[in-house]
C-alpha atoms as a PDB file:
ATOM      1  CA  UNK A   1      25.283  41.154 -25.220  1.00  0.00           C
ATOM      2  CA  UNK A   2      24.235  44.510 -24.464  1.00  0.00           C
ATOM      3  CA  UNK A   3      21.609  46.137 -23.642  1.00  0.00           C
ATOM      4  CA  UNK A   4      19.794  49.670 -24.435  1.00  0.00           C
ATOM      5  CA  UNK A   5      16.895  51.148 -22.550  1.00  0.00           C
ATOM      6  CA  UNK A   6      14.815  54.344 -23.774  1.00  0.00           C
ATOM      7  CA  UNK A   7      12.604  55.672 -21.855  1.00  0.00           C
ATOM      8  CA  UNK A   8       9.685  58.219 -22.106  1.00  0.00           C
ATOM      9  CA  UNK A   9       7.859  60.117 -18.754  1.00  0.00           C
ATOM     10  CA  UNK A  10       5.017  61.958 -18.475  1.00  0.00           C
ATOM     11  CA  UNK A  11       4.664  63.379 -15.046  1.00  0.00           C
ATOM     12  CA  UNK A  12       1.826  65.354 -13.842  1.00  0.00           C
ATOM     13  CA  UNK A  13      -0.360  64.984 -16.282  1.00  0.00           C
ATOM     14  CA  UNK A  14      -3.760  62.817 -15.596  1.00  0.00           C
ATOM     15  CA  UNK A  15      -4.423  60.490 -18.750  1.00  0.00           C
ATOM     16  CA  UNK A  16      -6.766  58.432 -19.317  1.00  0.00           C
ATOM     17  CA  UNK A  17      -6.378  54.440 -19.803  1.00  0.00           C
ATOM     18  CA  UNK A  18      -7.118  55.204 -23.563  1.00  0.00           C
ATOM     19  CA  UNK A  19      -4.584  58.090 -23.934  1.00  0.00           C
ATOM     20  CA  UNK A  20      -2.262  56.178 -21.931  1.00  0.00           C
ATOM     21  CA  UNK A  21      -2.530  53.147 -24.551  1.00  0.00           C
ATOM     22  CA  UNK A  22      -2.632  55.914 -28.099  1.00  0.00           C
ATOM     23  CA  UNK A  23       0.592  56.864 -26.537  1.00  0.00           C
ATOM     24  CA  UNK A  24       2.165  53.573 -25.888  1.00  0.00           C
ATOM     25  CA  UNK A  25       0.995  52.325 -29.394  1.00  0.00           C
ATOM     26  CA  UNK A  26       2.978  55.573 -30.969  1.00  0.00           C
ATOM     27  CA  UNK A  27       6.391  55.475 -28.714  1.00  0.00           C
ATOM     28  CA  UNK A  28       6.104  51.806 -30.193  1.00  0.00           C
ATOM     29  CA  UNK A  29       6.202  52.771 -33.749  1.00  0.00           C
ATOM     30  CA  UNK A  30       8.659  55.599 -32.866  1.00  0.00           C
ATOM     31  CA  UNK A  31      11.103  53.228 -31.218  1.00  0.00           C
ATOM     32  CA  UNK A  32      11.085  50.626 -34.201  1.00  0.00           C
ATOM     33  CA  UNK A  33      11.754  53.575 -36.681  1.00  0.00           C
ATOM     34  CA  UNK A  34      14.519  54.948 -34.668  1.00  0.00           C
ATOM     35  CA  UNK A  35      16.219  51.497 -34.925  1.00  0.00           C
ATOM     36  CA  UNK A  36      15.728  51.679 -38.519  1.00  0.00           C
ATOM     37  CA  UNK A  37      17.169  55.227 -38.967  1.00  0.00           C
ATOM     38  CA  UNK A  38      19.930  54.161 -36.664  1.00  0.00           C
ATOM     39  CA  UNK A  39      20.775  51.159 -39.043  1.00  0.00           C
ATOM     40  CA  UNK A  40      20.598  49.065 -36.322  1.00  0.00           C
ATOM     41  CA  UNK A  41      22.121  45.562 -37.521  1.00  0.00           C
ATOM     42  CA  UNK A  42      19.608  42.623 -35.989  1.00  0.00           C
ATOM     43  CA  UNK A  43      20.186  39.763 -36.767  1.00  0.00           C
ATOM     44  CA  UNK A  44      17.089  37.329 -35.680  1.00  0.00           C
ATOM     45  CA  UNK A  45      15.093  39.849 -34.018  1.00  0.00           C
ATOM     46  CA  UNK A  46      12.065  39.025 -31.811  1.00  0.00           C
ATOM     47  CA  UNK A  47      10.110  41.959 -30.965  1.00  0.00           C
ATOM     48  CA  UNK A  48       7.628  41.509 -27.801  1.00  0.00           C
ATOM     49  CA  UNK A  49       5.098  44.025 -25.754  1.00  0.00           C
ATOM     50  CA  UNK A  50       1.990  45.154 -25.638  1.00  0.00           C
ATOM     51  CA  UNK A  51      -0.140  48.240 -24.693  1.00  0.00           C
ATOM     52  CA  UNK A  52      -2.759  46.240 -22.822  1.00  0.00           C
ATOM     53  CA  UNK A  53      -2.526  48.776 -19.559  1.00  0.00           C
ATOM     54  CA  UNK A  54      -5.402  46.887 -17.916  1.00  0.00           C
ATOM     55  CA  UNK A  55      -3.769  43.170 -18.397  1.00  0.00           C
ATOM     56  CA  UNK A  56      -0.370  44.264 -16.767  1.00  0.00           C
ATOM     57  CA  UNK A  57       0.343  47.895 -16.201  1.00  0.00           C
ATOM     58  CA  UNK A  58       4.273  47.058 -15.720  1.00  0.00           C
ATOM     59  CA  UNK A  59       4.542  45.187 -18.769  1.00  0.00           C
ATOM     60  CA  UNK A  60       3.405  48.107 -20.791  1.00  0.00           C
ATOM     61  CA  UNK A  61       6.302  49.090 -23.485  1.00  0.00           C
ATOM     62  CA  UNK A  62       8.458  47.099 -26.461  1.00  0.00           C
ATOM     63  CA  UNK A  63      11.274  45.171 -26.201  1.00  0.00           C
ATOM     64  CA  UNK A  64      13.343  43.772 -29.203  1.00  0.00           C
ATOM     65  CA  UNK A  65      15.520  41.191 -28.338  1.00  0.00           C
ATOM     66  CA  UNK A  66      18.166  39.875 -30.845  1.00  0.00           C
ATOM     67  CA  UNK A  67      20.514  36.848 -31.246  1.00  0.00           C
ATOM     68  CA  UNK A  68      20.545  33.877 -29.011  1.00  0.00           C
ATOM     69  CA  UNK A  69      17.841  35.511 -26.316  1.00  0.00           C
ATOM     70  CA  UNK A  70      15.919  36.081 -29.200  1.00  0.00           C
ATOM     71  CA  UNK A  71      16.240  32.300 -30.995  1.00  0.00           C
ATOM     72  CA  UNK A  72      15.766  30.984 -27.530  1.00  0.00           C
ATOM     73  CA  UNK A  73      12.441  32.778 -26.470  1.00  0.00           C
ATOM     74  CA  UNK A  74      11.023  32.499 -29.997  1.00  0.00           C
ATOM     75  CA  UNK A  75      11.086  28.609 -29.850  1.00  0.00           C
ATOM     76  CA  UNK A  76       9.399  28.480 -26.609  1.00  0.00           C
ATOM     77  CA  UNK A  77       6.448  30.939 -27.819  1.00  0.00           C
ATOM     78  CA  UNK A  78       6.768  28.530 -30.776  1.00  0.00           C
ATOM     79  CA  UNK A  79       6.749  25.295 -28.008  1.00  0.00           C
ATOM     80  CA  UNK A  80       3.496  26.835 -26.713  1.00  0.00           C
ATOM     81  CA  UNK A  81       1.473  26.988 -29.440  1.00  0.00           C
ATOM     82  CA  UNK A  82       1.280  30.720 -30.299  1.00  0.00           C
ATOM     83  CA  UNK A  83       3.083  30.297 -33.704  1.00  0.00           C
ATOM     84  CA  UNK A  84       0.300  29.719 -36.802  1.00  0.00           C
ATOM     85  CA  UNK A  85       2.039  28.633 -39.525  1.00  0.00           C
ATOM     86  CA  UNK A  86       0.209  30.390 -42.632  1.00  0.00           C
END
């Protein structure tokens, strides 16, 4: 399995916790379209983040994980409870 990191830096600029979060919410949604101009082919993908900054700064991005990794982690979200079946 491989993996692919992008990243995005802003240096010297002061932004505010708000700004900070408009612009993680929009790298997001650029980094999902760029796998879907790239024809990426996923399988079972699982797609976790968030742009919380004040819950945990270092968590702050998106991963998508796909195959196994991805089966794997979504059962356990599933085991605890975070899956609503609609």
């Amino acid at each position: 399995m491989s993996r692919n990191e992008f990243r995005f830096v802003v240096d010297g600029v002061d932004l505010s916790i708000e700004q900070q979060t408009l612009i993680a919410t929009e790298i997001q949604k650029a980094g999902l379209a760029a796998l879907r101009t790239a024809d990426a082919k996923l399988v079972s993908p699982l797609t976790l983040g968030h742009r919380n900054l004040k819950l945990r700064p270092e968590w702050n991005g998106l991963w998508v994980i796909d195959g196994p990794l991805a089966e794997e982690l979504g059962q356990r979200i599933n085991d605890f409870g975070f899956w609503i079946q609609r």
